[in-house]
PDB file of N, CA and C in Angstrom:
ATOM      1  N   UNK A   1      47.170 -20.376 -28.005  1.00  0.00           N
ATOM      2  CA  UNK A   1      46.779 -19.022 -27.677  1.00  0.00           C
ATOM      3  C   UNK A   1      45.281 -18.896 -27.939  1.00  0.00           C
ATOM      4  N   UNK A   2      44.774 -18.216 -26.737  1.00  0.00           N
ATOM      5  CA  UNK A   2      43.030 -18.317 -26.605  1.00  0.00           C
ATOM      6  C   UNK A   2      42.786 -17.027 -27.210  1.00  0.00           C
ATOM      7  N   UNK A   3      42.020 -16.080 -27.802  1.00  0.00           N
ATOM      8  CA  UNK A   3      41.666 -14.863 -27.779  1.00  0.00           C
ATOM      9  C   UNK A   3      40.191 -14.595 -27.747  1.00  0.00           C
ATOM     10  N   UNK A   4      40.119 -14.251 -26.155  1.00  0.00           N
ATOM     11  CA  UNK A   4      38.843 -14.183 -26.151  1.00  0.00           C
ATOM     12  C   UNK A   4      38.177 -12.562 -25.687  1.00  0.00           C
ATOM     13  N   UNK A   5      36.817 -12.236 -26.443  1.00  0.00           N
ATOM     14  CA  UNK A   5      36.303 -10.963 -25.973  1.00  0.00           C
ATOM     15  C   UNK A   5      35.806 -10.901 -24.902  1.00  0.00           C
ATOM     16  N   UNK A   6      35.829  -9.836 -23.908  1.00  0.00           N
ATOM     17  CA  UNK A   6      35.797  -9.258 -22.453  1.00  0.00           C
ATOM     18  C   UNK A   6      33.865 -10.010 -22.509  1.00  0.00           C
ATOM     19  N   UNK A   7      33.215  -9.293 -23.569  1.00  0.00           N
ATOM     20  CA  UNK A   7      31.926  -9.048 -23.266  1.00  0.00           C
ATOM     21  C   UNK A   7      31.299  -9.980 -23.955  1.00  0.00           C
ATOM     22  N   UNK A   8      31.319 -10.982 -23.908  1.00  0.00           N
ATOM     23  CA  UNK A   8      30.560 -11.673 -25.364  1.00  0.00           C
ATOM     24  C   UNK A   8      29.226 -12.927 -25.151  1.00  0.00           C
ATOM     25  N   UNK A   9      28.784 -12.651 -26.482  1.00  0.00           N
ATOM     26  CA  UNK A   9      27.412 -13.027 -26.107  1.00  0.00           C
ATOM     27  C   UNK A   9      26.958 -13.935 -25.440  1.00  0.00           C
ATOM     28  N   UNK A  10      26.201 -14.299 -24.711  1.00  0.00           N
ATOM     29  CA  UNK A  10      25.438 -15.004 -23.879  1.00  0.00           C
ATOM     30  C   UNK A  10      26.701 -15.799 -22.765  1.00  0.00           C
ATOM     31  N   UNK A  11      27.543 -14.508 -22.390  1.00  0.00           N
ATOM     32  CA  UNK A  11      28.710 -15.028 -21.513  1.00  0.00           C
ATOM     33  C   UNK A  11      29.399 -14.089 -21.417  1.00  0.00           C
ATOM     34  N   UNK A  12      30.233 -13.791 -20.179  1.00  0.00           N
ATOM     35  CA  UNK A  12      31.229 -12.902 -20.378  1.00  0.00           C
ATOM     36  C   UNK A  12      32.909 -13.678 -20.413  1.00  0.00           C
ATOM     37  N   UNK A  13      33.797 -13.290 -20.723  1.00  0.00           N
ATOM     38  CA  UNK A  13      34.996 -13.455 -20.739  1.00  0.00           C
ATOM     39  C   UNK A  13      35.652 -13.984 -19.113  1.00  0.00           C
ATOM     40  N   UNK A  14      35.622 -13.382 -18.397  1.00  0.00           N
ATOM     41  CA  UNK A  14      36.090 -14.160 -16.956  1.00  0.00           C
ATOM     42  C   UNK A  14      35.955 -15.059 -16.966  1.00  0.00           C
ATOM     43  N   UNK A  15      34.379 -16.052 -16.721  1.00  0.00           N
ATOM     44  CA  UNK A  15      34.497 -17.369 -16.534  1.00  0.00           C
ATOM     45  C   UNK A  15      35.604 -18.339 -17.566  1.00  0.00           C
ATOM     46  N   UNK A  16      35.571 -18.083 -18.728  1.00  0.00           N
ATOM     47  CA  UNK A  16      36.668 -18.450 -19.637  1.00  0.00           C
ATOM     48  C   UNK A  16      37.636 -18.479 -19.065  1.00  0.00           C
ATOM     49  N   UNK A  17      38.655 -17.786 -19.014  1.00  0.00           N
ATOM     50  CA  UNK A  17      39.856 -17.529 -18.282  1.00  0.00           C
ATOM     51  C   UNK A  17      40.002 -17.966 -17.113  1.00  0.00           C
ATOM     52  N   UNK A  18      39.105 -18.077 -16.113  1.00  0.00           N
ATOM     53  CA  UNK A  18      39.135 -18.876 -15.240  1.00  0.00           C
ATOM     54  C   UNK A  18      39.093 -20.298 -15.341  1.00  0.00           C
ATOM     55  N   UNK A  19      38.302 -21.131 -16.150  1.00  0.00           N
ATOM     56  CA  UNK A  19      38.815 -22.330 -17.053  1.00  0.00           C
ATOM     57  C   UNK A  19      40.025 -22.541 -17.856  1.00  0.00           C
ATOM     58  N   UNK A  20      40.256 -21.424 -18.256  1.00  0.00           N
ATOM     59  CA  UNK A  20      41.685 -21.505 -19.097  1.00  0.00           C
ATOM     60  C   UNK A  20      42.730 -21.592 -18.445  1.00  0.00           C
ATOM     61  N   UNK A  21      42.616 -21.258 -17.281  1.00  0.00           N
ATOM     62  CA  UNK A  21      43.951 -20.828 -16.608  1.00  0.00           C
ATOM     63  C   UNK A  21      43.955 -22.631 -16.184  1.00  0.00           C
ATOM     64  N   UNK A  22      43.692 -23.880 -15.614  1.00  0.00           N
ATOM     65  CA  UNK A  22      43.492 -24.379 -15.191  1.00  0.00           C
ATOM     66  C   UNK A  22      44.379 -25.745 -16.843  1.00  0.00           C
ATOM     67  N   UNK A  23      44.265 -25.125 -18.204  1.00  0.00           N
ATOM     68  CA  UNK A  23      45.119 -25.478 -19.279  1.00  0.00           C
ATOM     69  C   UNK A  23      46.355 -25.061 -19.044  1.00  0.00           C
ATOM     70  N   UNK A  24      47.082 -26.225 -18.894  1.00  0.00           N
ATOM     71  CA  UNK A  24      48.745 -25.787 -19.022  1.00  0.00           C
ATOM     72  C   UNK A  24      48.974 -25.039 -20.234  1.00  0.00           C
ATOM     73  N   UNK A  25      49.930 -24.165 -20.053  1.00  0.00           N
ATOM     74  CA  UNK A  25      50.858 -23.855 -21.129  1.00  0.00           C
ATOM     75  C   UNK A  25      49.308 -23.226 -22.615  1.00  0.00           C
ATOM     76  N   UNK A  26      48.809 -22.606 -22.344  1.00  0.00           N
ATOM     77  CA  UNK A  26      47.661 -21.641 -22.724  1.00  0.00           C
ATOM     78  C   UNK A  26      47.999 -20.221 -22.489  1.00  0.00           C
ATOM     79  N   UNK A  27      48.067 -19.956 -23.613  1.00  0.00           N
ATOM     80  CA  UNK A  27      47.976 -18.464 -23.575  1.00  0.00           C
ATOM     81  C   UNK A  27      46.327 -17.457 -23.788  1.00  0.00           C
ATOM     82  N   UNK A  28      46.421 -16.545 -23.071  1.00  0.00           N
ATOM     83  CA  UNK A  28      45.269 -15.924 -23.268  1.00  0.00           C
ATOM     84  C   UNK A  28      45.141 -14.565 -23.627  1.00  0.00           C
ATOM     85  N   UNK A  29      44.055 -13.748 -24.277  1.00  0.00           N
ATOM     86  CA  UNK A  29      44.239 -12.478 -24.628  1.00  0.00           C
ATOM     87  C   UNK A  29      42.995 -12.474 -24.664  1.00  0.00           C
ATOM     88  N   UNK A  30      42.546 -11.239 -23.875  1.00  0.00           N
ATOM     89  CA  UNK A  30      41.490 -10.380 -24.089  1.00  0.00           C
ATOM     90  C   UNK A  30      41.530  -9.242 -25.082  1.00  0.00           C
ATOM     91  N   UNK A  31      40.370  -9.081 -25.603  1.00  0.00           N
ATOM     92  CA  UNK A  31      40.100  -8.045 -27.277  1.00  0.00           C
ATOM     93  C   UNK A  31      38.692  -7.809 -26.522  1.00  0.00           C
ATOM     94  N   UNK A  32      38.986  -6.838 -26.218  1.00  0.00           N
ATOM     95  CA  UNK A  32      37.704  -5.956 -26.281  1.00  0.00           C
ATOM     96  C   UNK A  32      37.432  -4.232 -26.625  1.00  0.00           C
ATOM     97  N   UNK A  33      36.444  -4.142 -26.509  1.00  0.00           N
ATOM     98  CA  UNK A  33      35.674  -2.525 -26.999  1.00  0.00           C
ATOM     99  C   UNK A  33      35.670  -1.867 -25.838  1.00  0.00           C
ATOM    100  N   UNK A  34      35.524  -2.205 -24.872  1.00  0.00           N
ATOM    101  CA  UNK A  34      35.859  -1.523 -23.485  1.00  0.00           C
ATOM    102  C   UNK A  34      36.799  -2.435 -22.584  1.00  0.00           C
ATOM    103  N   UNK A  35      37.663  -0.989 -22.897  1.00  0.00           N
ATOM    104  CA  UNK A  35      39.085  -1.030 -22.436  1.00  0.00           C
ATOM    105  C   UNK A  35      38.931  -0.378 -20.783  1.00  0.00           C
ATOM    106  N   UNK A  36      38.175  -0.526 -20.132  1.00  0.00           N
ATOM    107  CA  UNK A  36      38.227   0.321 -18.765  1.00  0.00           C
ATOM    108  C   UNK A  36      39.281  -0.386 -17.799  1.00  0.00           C
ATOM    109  N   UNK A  37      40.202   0.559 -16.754  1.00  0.00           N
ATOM    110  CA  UNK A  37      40.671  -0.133 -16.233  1.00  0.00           C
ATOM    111  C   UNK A  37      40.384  -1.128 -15.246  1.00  0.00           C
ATOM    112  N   UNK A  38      39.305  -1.109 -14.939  1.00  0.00           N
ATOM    113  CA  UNK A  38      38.760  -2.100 -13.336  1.00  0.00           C
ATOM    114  C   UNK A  38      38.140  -3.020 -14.717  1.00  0.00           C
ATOM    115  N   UNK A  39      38.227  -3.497 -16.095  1.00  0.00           N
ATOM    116  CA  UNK A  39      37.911  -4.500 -16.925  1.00  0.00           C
ATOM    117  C   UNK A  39      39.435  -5.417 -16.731  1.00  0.00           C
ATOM    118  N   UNK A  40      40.515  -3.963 -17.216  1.00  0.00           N
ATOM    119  CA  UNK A  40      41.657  -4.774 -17.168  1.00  0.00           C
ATOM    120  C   UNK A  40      42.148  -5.466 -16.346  1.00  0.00           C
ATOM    121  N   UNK A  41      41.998  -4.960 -15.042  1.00  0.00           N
ATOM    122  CA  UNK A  41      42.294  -5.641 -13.966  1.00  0.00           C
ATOM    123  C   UNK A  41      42.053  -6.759 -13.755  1.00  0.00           C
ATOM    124  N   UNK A  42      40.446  -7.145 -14.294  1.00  0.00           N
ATOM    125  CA  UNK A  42      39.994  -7.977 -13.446  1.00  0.00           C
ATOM    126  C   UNK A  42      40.283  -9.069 -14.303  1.00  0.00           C
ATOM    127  N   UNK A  43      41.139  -9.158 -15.798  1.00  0.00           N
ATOM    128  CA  UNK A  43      40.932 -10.086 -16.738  1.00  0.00           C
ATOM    129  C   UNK A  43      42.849 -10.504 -16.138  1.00  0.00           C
ATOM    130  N   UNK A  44      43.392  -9.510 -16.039  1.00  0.00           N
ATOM    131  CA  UNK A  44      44.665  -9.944 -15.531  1.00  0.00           C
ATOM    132  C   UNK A  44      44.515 -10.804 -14.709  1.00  0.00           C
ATOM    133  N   UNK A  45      43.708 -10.290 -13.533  1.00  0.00           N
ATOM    134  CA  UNK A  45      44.080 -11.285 -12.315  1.00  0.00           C
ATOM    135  C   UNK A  45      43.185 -12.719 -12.304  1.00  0.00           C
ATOM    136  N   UNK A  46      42.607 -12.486 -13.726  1.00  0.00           N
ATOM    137  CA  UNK A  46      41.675 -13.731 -13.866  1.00  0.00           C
ATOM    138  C   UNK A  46      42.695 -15.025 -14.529  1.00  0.00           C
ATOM    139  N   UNK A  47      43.518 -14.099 -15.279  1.00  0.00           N
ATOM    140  CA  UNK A  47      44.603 -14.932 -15.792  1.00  0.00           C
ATOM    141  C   UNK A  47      44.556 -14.276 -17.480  1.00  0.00           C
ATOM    142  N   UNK A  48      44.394 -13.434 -17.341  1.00  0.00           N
ATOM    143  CA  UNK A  48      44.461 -12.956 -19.113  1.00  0.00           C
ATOM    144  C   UNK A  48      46.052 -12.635 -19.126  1.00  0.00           C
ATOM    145  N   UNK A  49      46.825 -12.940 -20.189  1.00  0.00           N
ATOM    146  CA  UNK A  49      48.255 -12.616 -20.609  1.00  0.00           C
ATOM    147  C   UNK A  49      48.366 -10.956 -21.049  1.00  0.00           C
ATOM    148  N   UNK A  50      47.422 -11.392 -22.115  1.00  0.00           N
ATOM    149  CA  UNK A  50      47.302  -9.673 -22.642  1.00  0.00           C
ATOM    150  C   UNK A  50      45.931  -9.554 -22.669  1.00  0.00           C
ATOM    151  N   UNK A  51      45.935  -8.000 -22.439  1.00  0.00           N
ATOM    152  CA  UNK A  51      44.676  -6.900 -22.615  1.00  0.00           C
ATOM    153  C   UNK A  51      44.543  -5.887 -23.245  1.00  0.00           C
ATOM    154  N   UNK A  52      43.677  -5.878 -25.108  1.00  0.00           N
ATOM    155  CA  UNK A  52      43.978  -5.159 -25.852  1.00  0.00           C
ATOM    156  C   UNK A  52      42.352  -4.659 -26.250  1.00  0.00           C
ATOM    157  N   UNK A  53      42.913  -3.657 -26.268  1.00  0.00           N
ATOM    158  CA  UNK A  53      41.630  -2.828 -27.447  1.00  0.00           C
ATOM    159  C   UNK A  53      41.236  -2.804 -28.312  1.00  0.00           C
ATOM    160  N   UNK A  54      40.267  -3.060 -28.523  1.00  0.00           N
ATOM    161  CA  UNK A  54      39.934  -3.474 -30.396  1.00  0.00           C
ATOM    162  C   UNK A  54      39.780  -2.511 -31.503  1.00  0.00           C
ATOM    163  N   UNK A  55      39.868  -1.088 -30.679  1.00  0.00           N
ATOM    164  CA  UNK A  55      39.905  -0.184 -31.496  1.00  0.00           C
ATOM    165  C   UNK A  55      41.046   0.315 -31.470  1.00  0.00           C
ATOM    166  N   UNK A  56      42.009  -0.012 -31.389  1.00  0.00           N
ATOM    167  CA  UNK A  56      42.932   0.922 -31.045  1.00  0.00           C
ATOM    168  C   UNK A  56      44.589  -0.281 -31.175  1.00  0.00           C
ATOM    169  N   UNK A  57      44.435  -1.491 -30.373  1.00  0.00           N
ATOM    170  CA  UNK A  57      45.184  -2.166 -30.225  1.00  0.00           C
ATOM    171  C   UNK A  57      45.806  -3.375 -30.989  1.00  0.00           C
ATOM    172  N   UNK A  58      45.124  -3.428 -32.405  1.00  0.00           N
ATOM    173  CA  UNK A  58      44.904  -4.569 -33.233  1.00  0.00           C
ATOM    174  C   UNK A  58      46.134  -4.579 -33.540  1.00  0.00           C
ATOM    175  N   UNK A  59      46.982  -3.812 -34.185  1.00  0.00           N
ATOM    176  CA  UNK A  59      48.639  -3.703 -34.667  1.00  0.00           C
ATOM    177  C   UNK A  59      49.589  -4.534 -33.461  1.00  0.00           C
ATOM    178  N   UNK A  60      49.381  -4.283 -32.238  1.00  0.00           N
ATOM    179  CA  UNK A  60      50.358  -4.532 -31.054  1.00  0.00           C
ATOM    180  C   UNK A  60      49.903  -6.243 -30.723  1.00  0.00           C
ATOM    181  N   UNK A  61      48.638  -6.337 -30.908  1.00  0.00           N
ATOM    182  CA  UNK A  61      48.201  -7.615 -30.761  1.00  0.00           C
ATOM    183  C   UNK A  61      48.830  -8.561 -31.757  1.00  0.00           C
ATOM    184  N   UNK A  62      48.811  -7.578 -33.124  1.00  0.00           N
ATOM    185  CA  UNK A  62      49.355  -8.935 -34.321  1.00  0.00           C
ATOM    186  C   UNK A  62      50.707  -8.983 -33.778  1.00  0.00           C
ATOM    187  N   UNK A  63      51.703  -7.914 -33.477  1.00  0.00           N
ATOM    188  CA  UNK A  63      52.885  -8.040 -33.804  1.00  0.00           C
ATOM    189  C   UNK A  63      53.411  -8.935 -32.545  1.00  0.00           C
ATOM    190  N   UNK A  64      52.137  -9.439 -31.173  1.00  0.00           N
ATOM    191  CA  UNK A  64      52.612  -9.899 -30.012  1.00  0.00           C
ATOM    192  C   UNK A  64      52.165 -11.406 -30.822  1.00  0.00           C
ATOM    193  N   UNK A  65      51.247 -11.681 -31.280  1.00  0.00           N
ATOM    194  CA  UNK A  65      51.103 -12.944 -32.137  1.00  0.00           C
ATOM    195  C   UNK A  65      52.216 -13.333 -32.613  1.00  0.00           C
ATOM    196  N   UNK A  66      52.663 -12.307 -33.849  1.00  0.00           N
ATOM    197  CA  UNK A  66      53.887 -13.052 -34.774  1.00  0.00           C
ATOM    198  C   UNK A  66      54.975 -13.325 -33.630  1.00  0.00           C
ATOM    199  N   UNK A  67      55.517 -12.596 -32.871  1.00  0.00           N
ATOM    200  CA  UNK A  67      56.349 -12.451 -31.543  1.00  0.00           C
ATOM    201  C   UNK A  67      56.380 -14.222 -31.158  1.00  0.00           C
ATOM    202  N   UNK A  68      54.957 -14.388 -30.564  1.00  0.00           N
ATOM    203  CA  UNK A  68      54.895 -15.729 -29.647  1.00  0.00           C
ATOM    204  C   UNK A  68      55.435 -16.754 -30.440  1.00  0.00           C
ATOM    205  N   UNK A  69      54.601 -17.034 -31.975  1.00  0.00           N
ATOM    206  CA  UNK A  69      55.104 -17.423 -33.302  1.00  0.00           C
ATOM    207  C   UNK A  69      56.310 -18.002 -33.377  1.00  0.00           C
ATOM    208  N   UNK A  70      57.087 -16.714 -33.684  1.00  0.00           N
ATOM    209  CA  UNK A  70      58.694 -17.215 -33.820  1.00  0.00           C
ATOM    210  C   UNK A  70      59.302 -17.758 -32.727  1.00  0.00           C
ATOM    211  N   UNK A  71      58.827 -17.510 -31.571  1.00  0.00           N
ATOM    212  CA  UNK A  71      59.600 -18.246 -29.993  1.00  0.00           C
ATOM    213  C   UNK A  71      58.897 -19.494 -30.309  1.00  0.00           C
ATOM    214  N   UNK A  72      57.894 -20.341 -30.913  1.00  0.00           N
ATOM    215  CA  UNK A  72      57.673 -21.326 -31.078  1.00  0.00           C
ATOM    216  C   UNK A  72      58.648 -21.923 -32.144  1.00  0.00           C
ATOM    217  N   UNK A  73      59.450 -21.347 -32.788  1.00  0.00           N
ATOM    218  CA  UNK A  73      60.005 -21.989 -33.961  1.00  0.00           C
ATOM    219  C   UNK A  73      59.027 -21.709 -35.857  1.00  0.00           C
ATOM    220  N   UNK A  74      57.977 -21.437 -35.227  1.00  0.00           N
ATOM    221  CA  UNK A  74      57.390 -21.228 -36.584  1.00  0.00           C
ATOM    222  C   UNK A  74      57.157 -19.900 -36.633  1.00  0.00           C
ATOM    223  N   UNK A  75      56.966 -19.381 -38.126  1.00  0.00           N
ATOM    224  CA  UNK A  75      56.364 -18.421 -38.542  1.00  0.00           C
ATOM    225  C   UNK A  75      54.877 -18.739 -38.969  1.00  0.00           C
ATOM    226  N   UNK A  76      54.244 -17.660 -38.858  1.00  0.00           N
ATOM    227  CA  UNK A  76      52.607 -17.898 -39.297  1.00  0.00           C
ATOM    228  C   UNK A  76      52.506 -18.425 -40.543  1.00  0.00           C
ATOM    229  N   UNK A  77      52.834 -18.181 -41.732  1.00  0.00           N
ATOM    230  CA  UNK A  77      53.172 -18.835 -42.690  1.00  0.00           C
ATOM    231  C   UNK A  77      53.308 -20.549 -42.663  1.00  0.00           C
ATOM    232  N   UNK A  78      54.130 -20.935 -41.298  1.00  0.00           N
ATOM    233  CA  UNK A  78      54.905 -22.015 -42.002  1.00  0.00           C
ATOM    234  C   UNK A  78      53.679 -22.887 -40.747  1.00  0.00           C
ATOM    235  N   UNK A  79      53.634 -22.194 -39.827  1.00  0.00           N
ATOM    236  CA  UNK A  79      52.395 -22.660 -39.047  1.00  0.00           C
ATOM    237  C   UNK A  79      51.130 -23.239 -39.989  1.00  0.00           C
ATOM    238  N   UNK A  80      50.633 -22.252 -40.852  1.00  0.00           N
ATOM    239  CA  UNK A  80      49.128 -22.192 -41.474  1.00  0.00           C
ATOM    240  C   UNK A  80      49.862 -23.778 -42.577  1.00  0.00           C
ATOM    241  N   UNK A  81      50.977 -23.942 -43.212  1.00  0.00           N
ATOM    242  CA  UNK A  81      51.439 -24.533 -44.278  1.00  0.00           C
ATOM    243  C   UNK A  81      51.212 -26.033 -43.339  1.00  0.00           C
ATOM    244  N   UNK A  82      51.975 -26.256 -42.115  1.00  0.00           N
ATOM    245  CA  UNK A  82      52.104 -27.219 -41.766  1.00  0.00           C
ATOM    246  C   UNK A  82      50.483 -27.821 -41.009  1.00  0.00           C
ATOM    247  N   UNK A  83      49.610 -26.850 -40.907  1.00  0.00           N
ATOM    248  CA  UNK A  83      48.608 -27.553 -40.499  1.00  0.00           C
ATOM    249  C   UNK A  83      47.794 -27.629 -41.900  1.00  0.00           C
ATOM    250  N   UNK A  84      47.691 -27.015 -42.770  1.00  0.00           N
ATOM    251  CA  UNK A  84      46.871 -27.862 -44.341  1.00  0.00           C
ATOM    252  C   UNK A  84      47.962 -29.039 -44.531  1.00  0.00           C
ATOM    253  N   UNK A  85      48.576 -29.455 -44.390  1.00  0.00           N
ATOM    254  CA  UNK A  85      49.449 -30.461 -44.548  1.00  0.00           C
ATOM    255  C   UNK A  85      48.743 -31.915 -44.058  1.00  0.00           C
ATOM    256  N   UNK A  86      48.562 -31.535 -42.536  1.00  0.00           N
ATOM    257  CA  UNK A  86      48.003 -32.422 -41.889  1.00  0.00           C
ATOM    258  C   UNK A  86      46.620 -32.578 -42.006  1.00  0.00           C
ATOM    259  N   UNK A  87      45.949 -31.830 -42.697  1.00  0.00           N
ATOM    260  CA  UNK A  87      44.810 -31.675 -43.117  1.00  0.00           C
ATOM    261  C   UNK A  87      44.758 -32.643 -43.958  1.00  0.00           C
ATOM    262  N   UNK A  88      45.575 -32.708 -45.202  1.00  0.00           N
ATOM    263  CA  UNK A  88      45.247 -33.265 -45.967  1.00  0.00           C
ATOM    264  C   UNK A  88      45.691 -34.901 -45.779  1.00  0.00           C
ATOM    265  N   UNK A  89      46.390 -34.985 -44.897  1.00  0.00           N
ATOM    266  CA  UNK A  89      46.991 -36.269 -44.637  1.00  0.00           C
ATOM    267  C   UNK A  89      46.119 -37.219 -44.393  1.00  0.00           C
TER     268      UNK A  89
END
């Protein structure tokens, strides 16, 4: 899972997603400060999964995180545990 901002510095978010989309099995999410709809649009059809607000949307974003999470089999917890694991290996 990618999470990338709409507007960000010395780049905007589209071209990303348009590379991303081109990664199998990548998920993507836009977080941005302007939430306009002709933004949203254009990140959907760029290939964004989700489109959230950063002021407003941070709760729905975590709880779509933990969500993806458990359909993987892990919890964030056991995610963060099993990669210091391999860290240290």
């Amino acid at each position: 899972m990618t999470i990338i901002d709409f507007r960000m510095p010395g780049g905007g978010g589209l071209p990303v997603l348009q590379d991303l989309k081109l990664v199998p099995g990548s998920g993507r999410i836009i977080l941005t400060s302007f939430p306009f709809p002709q933004y949203r649009q254009a990140c959907l059809a760029a290939g964004a999964d989700y489109f959230f607000d950063k002021t407003k949307d941070i709760q729905q974003m975590t709880d779509i995180l933990i969500e993806l999470a458990s359909k993987n089999g892990d919890s964030p917890a056991e995610r963060v545990q099993r990669e210091s694991k391999s860290k240290n290996a």
